[in-house]
Protein backbone atom coordinates (compact mmCIF):
# COMPACT_ATOMS: atom_id res chain seq x y z
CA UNK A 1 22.32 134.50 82.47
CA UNK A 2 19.34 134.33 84.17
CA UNK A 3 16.30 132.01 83.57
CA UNK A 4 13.09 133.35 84.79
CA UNK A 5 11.59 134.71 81.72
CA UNK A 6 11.98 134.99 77.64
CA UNK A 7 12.44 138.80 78.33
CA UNK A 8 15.59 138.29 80.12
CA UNK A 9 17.14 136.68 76.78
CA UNK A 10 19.09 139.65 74.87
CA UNK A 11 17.95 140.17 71.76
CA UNK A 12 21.55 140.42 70.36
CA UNK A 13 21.43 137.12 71.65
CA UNK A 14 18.72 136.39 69.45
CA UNK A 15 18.98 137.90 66.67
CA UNK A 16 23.05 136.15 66.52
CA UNK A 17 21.71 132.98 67.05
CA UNK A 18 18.77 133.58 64.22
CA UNK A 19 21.75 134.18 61.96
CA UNK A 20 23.72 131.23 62.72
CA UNK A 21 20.72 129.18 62.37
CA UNK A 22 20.45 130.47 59.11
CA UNK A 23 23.82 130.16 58.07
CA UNK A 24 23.35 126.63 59.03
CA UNK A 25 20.02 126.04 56.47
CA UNK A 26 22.23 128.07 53.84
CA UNK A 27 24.89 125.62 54.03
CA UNK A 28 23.43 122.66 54.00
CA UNK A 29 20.72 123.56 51.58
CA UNK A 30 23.69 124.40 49.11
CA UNK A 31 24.64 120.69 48.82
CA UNK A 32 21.26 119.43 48.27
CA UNK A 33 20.68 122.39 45.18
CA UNK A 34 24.05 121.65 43.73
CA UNK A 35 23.59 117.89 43.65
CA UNK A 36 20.37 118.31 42.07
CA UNK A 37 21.71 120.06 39.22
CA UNK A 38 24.94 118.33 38.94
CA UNK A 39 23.90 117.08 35.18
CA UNK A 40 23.61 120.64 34.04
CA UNK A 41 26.27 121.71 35.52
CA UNK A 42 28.54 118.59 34.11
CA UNK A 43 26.78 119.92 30.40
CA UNK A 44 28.09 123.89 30.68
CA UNK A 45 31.22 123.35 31.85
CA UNK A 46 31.83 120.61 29.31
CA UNK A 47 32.90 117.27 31.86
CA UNK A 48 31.42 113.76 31.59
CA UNK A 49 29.04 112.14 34.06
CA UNK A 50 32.60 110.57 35.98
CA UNK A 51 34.45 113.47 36.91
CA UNK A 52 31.45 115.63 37.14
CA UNK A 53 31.09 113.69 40.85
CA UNK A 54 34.18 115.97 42.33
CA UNK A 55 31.84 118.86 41.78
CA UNK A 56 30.07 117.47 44.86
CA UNK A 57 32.70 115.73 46.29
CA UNK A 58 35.42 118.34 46.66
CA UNK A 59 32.95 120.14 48.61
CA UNK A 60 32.03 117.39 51.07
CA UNK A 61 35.90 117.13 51.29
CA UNK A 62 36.40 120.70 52.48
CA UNK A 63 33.23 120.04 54.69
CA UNK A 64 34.07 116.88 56.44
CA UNK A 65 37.68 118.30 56.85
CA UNK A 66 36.73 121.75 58.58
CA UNK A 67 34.14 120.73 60.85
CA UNK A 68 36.31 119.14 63.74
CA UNK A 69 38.39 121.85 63.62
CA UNK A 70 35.69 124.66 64.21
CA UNK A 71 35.95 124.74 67.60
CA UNK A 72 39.29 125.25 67.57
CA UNK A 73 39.27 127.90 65.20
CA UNK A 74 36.61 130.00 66.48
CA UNK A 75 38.31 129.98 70.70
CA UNK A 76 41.82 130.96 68.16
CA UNK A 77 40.21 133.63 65.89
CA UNK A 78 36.99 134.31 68.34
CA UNK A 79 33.58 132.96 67.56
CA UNK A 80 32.38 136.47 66.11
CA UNK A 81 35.24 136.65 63.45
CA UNK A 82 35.62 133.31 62.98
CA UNK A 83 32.12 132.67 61.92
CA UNK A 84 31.81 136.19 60.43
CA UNK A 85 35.06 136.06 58.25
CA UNK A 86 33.84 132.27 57.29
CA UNK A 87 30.20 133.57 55.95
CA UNK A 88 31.79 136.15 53.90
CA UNK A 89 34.37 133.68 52.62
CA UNK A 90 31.31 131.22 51.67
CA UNK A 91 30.00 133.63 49.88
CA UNK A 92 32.68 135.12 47.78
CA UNK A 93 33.44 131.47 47.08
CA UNK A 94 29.66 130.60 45.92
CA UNK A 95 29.87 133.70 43.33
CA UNK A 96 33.11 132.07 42.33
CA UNK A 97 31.62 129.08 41.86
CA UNK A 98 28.61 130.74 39.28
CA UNK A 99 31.26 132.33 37.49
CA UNK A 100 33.79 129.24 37.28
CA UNK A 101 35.10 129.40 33.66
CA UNK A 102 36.10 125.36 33.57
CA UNK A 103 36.03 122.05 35.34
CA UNK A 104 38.98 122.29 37.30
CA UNK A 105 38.50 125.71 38.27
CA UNK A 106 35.15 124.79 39.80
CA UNK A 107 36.30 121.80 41.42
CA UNK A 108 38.65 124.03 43.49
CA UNK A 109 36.41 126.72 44.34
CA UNK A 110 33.90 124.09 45.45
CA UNK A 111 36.32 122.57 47.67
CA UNK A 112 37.01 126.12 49.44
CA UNK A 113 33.51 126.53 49.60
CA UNK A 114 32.77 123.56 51.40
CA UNK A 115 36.04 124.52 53.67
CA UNK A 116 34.09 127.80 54.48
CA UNK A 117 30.65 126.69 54.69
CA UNK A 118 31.40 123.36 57.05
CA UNK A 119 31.79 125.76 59.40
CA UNK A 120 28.42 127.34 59.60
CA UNK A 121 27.07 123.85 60.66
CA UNK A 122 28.40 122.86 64.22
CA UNK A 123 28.80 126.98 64.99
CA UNK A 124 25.39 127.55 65.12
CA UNK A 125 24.98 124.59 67.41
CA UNK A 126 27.57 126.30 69.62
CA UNK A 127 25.61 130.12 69.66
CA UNK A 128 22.60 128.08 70.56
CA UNK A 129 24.18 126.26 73.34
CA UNK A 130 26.54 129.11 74.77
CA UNK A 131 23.86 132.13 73.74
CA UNK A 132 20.65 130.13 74.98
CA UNK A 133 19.52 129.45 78.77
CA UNK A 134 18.63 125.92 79.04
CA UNK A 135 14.63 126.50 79.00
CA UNK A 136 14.77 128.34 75.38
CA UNK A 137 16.75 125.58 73.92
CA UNK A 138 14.03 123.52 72.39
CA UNK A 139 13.05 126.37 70.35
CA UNK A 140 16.46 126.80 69.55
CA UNK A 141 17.02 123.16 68.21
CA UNK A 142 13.52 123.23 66.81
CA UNK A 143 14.98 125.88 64.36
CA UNK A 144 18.10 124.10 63.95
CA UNK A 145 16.23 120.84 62.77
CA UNK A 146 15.10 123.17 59.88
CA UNK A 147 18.30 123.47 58.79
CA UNK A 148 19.46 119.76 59.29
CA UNK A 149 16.03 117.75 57.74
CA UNK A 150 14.18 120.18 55.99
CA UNK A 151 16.74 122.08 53.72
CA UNK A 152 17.91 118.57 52.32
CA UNK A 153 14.30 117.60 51.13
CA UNK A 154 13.23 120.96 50.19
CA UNK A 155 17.11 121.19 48.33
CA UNK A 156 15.96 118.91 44.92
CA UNK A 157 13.01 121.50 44.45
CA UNK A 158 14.41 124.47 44.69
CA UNK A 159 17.57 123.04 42.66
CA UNK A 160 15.31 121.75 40.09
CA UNK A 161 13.45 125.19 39.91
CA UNK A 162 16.12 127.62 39.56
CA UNK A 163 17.98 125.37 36.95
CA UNK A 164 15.03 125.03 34.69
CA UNK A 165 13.98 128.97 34.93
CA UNK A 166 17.28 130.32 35.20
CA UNK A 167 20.20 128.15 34.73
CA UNK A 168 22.38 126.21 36.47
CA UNK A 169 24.63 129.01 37.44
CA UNK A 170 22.08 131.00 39.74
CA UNK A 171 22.19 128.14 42.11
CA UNK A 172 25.62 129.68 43.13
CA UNK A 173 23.85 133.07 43.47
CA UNK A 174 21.32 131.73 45.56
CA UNK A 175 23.16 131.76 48.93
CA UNK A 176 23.86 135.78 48.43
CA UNK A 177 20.42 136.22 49.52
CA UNK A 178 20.27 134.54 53.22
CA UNK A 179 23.77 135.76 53.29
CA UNK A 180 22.61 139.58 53.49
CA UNK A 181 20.19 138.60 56.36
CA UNK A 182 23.03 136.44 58.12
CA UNK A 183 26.03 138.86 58.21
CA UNK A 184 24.31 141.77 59.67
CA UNK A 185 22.72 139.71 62.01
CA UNK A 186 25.92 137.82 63.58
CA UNK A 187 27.90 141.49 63.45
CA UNK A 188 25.49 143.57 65.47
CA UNK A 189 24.30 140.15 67.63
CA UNK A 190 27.90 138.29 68.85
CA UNK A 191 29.87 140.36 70.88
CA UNK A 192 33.11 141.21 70.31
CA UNK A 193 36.14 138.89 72.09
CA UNK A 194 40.04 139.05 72.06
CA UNK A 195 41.74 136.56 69.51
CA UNK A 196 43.81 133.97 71.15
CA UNK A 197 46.59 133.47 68.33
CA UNK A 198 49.05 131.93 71.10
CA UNK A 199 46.71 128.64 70.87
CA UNK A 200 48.08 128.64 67.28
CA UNK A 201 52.11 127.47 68.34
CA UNK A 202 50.12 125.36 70.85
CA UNK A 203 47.76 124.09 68.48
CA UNK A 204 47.63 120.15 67.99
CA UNK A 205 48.70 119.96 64.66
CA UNK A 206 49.77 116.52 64.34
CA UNK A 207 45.82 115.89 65.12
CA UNK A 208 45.06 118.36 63.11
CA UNK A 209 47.09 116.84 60.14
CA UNK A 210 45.85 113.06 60.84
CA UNK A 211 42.51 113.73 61.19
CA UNK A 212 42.59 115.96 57.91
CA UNK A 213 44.42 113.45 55.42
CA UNK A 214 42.50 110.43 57.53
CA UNK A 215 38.57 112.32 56.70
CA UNK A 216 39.22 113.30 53.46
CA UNK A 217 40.68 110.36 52.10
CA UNK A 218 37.67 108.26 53.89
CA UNK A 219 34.98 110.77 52.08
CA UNK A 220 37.01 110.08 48.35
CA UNK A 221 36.66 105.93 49.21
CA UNK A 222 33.23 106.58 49.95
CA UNK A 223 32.13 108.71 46.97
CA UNK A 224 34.82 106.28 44.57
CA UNK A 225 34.22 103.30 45.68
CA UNK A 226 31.14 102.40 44.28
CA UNK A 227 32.54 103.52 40.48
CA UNK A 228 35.35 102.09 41.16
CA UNK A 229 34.81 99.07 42.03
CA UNK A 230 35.73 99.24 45.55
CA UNK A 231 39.01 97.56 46.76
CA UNK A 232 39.57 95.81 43.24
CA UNK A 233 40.96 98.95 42.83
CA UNK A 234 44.39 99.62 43.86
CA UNK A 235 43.34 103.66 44.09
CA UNK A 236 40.48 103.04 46.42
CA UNK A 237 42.77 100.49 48.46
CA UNK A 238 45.43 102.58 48.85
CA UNK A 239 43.11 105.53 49.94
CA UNK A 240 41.07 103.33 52.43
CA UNK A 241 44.23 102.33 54.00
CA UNK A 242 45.61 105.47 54.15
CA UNK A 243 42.07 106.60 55.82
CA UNK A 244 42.51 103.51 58.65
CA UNK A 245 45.71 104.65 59.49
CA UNK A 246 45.09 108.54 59.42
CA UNK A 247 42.08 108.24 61.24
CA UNK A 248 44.10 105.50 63.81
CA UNK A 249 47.17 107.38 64.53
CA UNK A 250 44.70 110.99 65.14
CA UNK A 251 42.86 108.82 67.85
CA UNK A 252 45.89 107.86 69.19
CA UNK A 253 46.78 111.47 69.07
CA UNK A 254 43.38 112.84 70.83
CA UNK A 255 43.18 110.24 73.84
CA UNK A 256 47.29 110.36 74.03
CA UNK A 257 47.82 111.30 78.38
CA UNK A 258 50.28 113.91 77.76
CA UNK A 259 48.41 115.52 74.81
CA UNK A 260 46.96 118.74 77.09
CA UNK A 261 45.11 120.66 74.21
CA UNK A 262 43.40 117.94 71.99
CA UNK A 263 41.95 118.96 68.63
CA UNK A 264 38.56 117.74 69.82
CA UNK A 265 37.53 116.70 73.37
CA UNK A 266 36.96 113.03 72.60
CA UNK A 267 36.28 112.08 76.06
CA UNK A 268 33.11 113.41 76.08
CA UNK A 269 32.24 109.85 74.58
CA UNK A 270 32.50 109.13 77.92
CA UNK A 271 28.96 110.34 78.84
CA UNK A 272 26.35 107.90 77.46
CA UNK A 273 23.30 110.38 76.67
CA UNK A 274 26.26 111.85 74.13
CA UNK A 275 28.01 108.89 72.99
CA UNK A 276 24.43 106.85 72.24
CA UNK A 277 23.56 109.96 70.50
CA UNK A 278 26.07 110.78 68.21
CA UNK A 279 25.00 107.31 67.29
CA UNK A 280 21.99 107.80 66.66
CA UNK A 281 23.02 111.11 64.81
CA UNK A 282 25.38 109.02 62.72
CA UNK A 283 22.02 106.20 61.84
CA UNK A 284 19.60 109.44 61.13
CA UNK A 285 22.43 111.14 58.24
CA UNK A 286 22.84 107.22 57.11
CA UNK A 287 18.82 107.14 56.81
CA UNK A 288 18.06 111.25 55.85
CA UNK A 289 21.04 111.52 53.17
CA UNK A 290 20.27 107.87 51.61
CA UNK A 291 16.85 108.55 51.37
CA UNK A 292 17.35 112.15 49.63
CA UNK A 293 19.29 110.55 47.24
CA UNK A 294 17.13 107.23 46.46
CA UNK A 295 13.56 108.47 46.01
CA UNK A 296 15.06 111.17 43.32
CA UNK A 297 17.59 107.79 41.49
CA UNK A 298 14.67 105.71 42.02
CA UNK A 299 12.20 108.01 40.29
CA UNK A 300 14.68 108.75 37.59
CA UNK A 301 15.13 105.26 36.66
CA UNK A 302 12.12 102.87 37.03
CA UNK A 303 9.33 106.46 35.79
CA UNK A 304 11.60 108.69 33.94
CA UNK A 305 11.50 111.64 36.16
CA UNK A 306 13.21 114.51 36.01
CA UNK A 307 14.74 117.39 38.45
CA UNK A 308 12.26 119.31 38.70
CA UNK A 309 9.11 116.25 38.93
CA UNK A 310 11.62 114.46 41.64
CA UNK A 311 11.74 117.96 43.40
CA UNK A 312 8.28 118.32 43.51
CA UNK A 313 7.78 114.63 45.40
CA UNK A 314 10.47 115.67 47.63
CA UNK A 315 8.71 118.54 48.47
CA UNK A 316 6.25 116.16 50.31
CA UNK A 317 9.01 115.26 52.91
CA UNK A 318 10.20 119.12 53.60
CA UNK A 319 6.95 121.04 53.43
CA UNK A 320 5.22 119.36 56.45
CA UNK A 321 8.07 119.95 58.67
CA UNK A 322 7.48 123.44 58.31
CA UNK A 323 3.99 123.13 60.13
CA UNK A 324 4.96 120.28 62.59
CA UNK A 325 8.50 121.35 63.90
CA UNK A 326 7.16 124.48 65.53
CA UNK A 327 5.37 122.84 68.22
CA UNK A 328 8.26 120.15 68.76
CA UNK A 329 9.23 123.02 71.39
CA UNK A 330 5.82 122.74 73.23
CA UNK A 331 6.02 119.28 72.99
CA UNK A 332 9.36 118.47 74.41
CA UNK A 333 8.38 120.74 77.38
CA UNK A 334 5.48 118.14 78.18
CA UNK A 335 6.74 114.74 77.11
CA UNK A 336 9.64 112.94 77.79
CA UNK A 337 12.22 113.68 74.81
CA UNK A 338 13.50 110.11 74.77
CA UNK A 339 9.69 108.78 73.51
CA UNK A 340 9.04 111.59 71.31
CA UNK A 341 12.89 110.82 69.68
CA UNK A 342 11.97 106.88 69.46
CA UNK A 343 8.55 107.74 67.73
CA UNK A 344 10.34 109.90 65.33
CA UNK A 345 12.53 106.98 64.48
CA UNK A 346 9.54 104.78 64.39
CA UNK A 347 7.24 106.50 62.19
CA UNK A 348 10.50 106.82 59.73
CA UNK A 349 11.25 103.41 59.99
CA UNK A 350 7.38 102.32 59.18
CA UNK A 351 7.71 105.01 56.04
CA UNK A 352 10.75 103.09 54.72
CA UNK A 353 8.86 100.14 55.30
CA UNK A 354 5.85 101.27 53.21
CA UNK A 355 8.08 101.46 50.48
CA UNK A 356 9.39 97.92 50.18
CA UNK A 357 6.93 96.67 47.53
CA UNK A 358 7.80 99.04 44.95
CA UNK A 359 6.05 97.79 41.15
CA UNK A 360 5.13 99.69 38.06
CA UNK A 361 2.49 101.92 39.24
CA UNK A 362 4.41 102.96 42.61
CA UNK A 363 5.84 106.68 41.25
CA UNK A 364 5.03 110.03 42.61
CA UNK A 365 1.65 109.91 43.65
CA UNK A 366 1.82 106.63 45.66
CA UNK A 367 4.89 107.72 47.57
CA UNK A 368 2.85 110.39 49.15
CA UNK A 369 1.98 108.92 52.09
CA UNK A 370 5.35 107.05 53.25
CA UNK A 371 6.72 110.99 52.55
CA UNK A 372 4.35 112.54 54.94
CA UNK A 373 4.89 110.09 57.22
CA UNK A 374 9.05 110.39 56.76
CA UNK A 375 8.46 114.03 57.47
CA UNK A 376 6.29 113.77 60.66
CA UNK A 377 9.42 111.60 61.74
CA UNK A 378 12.19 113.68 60.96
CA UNK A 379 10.72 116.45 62.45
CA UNK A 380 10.23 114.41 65.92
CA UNK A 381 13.63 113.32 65.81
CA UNK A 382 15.80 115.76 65.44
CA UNK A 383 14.69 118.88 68.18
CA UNK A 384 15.14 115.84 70.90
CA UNK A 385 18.44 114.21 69.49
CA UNK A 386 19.88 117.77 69.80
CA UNK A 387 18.42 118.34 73.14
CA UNK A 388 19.61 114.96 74.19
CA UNK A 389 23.69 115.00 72.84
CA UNK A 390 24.28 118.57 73.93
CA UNK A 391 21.89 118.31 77.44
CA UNK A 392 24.88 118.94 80.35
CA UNK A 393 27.65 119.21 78.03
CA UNK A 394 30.00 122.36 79.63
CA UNK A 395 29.93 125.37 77.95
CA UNK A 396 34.34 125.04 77.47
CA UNK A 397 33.12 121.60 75.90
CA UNK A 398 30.77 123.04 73.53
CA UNK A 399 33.10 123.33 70.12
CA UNK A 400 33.59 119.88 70.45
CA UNK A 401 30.42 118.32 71.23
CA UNK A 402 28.88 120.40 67.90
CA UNK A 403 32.06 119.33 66.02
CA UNK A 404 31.80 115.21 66.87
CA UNK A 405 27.71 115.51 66.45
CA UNK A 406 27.70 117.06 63.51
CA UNK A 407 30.42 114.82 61.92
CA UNK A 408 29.04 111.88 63.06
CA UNK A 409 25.63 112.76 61.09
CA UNK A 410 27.97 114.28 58.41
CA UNK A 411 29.79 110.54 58.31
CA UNK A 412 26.55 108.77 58.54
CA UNK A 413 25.02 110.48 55.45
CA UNK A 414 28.80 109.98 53.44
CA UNK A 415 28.33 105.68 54.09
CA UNK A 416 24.69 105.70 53.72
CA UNK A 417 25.19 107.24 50.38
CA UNK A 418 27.98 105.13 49.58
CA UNK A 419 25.99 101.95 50.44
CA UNK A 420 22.77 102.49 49.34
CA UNK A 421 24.48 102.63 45.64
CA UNK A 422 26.72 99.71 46.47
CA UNK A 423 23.38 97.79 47.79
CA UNK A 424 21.29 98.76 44.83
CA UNK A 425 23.62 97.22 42.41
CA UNK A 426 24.52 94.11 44.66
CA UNK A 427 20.66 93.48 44.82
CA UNK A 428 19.82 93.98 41.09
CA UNK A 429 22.29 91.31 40.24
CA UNK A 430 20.43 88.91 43.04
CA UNK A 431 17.15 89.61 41.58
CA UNK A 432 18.46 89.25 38.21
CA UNK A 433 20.10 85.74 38.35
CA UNK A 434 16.72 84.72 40.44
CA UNK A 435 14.37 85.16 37.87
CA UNK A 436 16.68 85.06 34.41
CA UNK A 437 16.89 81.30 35.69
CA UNK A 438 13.08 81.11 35.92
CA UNK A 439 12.72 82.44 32.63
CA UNK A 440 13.85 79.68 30.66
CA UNK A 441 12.54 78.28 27.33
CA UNK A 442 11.03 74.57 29.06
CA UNK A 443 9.06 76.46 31.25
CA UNK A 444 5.32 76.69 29.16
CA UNK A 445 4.37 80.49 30.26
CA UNK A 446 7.62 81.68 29.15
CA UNK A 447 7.03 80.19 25.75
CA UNK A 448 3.12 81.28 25.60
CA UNK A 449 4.62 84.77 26.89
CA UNK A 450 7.04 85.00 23.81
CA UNK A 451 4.55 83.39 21.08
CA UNK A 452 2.59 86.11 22.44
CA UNK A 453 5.09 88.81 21.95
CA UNK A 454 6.33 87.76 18.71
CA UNK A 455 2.69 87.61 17.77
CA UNK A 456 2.39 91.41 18.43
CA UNK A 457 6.18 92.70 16.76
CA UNK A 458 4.79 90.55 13.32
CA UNK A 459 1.62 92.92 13.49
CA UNK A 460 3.35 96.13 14.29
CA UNK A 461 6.79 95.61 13.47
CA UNK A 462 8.74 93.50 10.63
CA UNK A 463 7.26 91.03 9.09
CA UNK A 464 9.89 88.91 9.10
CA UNK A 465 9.67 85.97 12.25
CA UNK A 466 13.16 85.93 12.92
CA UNK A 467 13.17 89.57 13.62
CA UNK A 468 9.84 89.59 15.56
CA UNK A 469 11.38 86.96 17.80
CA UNK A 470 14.30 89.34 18.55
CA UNK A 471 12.49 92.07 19.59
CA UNK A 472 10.03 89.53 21.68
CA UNK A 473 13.40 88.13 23.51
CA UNK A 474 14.70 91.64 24.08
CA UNK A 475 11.86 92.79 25.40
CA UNK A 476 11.31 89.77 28.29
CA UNK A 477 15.08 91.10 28.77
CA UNK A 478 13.44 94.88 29.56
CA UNK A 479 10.70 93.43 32.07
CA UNK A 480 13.15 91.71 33.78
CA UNK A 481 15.75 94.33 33.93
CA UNK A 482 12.50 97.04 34.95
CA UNK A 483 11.15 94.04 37.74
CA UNK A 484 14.82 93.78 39.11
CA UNK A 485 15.05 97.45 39.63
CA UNK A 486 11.70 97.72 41.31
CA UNK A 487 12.92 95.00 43.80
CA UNK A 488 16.42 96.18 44.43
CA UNK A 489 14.96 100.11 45.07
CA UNK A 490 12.47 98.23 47.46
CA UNK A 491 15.18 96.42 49.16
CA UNK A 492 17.18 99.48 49.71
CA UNK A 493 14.30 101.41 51.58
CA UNK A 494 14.38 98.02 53.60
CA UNK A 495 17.70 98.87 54.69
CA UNK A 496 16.86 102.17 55.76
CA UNK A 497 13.81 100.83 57.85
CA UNK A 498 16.06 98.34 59.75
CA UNK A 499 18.22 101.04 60.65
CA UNK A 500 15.91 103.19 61.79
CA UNK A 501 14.56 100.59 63.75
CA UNK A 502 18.30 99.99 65.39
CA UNK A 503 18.18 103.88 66.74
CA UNK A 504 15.01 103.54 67.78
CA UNK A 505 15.84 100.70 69.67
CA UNK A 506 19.05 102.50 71.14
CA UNK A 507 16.38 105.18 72.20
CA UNK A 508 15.30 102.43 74.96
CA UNK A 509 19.09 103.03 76.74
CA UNK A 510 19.24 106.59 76.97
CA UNK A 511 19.02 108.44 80.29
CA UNK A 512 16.29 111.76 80.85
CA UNK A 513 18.68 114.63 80.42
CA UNK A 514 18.11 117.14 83.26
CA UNK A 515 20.14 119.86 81.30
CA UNK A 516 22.98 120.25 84.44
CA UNK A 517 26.32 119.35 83.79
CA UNK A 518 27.75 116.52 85.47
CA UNK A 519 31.72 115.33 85.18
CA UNK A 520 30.69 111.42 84.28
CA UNK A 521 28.20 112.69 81.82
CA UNK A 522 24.57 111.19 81.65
């Protein structure tokens, strides 16, 4: 293709890759909506708050599962069907979904949903890559970003909205609107290409089948665990080692010498620029998907927010990227992409950071700053990370580079989840055996605090003393309980700033991409 001006870009070219992109927002979007509604949605279809969690996680099962094998699928089936066939299956599932009569009914239909829409993730990455010349890229991955940081913080408003106004069920109906814009697009812009069924009877299917059982098992342990106790539970043992071994014997599989047609090209690790990225991809879902879900918990919790309020902080995060990410193009054209990816991860980190004090009067309104500050960061970091992983990848490689990078983030956000709720809890029991042992009855403010308190439940409560000093001991209880929260939420958004700090320090060991392809990789 040449490369000496925009005009020289075909606009089928365009126009297919400004469907996938959207495809991309669509699907990812759709997880962020659903979660935020998942309470409603437990209420109408009649489940409790326990198995109500498959709603989400039998999707991120079909996700997680499909994504490696996209590249296969689309050289088997062509990228044009493939992708085509997979939109129209998405949406035919999300209709499904609206009009899912019962629990188990929806937990099915979620679960081929999520098998359908995993797809749209890493295949846009590939039509950017293979439909792009290397100098229009960084638009390209400026408008993938969109789809990767801002759909997940503008996902709890728009959730939040459509529930309240309409009901839980239109969330489901939502994706039928980019869907009309996407499928016309990807017909009339990706040309037509011969399937290649004979790669079926060649197809690695014992990779196929260990890295299947091994990812799905690993997303169940990670959305279990935490309810379940983690590996006091025989179920969640049994499943992790399951996962190890899966996930063990499919490596094995991949990097085996007389394996000819691998799943996924896992040698690419080989090249550091894509190895330290993936990384880095892997740190950035930990930090991006955590942080989605523990300013909304957090909110919920210690101010009594609900959907729609948390929504409307979130906004603050997905808004800004709007305005900012359009000139990460410009700016990766004129500055090296390796500083503007470490600021990114900076600035995040120093948002986290901001939020480590967290106290009574931190709610919406003072987490408006460490949000616009998140979202100048995620906008800087993700154009560049793209840039960086898929910068002199070859174009045969390109299914599996988008594959691994996008489950690596995928991964990342699964664990940061995971331990962010694992963390919370671990921390509220530190804070709460700290001060329950300063609160004891020979220490003089404690009893001034309770004379005080039983003082104020004789002249507004019973009358009785005994029953005043109840409600004064119960409620010492609450404002320790409340304090420990605020200090185990603040701890968490510690974590996230130390990891951000870890990729930005990993930032200091990648190479300049030049964009050629090169057999040991950059």
């Amino acid at each position: 293709m040449s490369d000496q001006g925009a005009e020289t870009i075909p606009l089928r070219n365009k126009v297919a890759v400004f469907g996938a992109i959207i495809g991309s927002f669509m699907s990812v979007l759709n997880i962020q909506v659903v979660n935020t509604s998942l309470p409603n949605i437990q209420g109408g279809i009649g489940t409790g708050l326990e198995n109500g969690g498959w709603i989400s996680t039998a999707y991120l099962i079909g996700e997680i599962t499909v994504i490696p094998l996209s590249g296969w699928l689309s050289e088997v089936f062509s990228l044009r069907r493939y992708l085509i066939g997979s939109t129209i299956a998405f949406l035919g599932f999300s209709v499904a979904c609206g009009l899912a009569a019962n629990f188990q009914e929806l937990v099915l239909l979620r679960a081929l949903q999520g098998f359908s829409g995993g797809v749209l993730i890493p295949l846009a990455l590939v039509c950017l890559i293979t439909l792009l010349p290397e100098r229009a890229r960084p638009m390209g991955f400026a408008a993938y970003a969109l789809s990767s940081t801002f759909a997940p913080a503008i996902g709890p408003t728009i959730g939040g909205f459509i529930t309240d106004v309409y009901g839980w069920r239109y969330i489901f109906f939502l994706n039928l609107i980019p869907g009309a814009v996407m499928v016309p697009a990807l017909w009339w812009g990706l040309k037509p290409a011969p399937m290649k069924l004979e790669k079926i009877a060649r197809g690695d299917w014992l990779g196929i089948l260990t890295m299947g059982v091994g990812l799905a098992t690993l997303q169940i342990v990670l959305e279990d665990g935490d309810k379940d106790g983690w590996m006091g539970s025989p179920y969640i043992l049994h499943l992790t080692i399951l996962s190890v071994f899966s996930l063990g014997c499919f490596l094995i599989q991949e990097l085996r010498p007389g394996n000819t047609a691998p799943l996924v090209n896992l040698r690419l690790f080989r090249r550091r620029n894509f190895a330290l990225a993936c990384f880095n991809a892997s740190l950035l879902g930990f930090v991006l998907y955590a942080a989605v879900y523990l300013i909304p918990v957090y909110l919920a919790v210690a101010h009594g927010y609900d959907a729609r309020q948390s929504g409307e902080v979130m906004a603050w995060i997905g808004l800004p990227q709007l305005f900012i990410i359009p000139f990460m193009p410009y700016l990766m054209k004129r500055f090296d992409p390796r500083m503007l990816l470490g600021l990114g991860f900076f600035l995040f980190a120093i948002s986290s950071f901001m939020n480590v004090a967290l106290g009574p009067l931190d709610s919406g309104p003072q987490l408006l700053i460490p949000d616009l500050i998140r979202a100048v960061g995620q906008a800087m970091v993700f154009p560049p990370i793209t840039m960086i992983a898929t910068s002199g990848i070859p174009e045969g490689d390109s299914g599996s580079a988008s594959s691994l990078f996008n489950m690596m983030r995928n991964l990342g956000g699964a664990i940061g989840i995971a331990m962010v709720q694992t963390f919370v809890t671990v921390r509220e029991s530190f804070h709460s055996a700290i001060l329950s042992a300063q609160v004891s009855m020979l220490n003089n403010a404690t009893r001034q605090r309770l004379h005080l308190l039983e003082g104020y439940f004789m002249s507004h409560g019973p009358a009785d003393a005994a029953a005043a000093r109840h409600e004064a001991i119960i409620a010492i209880g609450r404002t320790i309980q409340r304090q420990t929260e605020y200090m185990a939420y603040g701890d968490a958004f510690g974590l996230l700033g130390g990891f951000m700090l870890l990729a930005t320090f990993v930032t200091f060991f990648l190479v300049k991409p030049s964009g050629q392809a090169s057999p040991g990789g950059e």
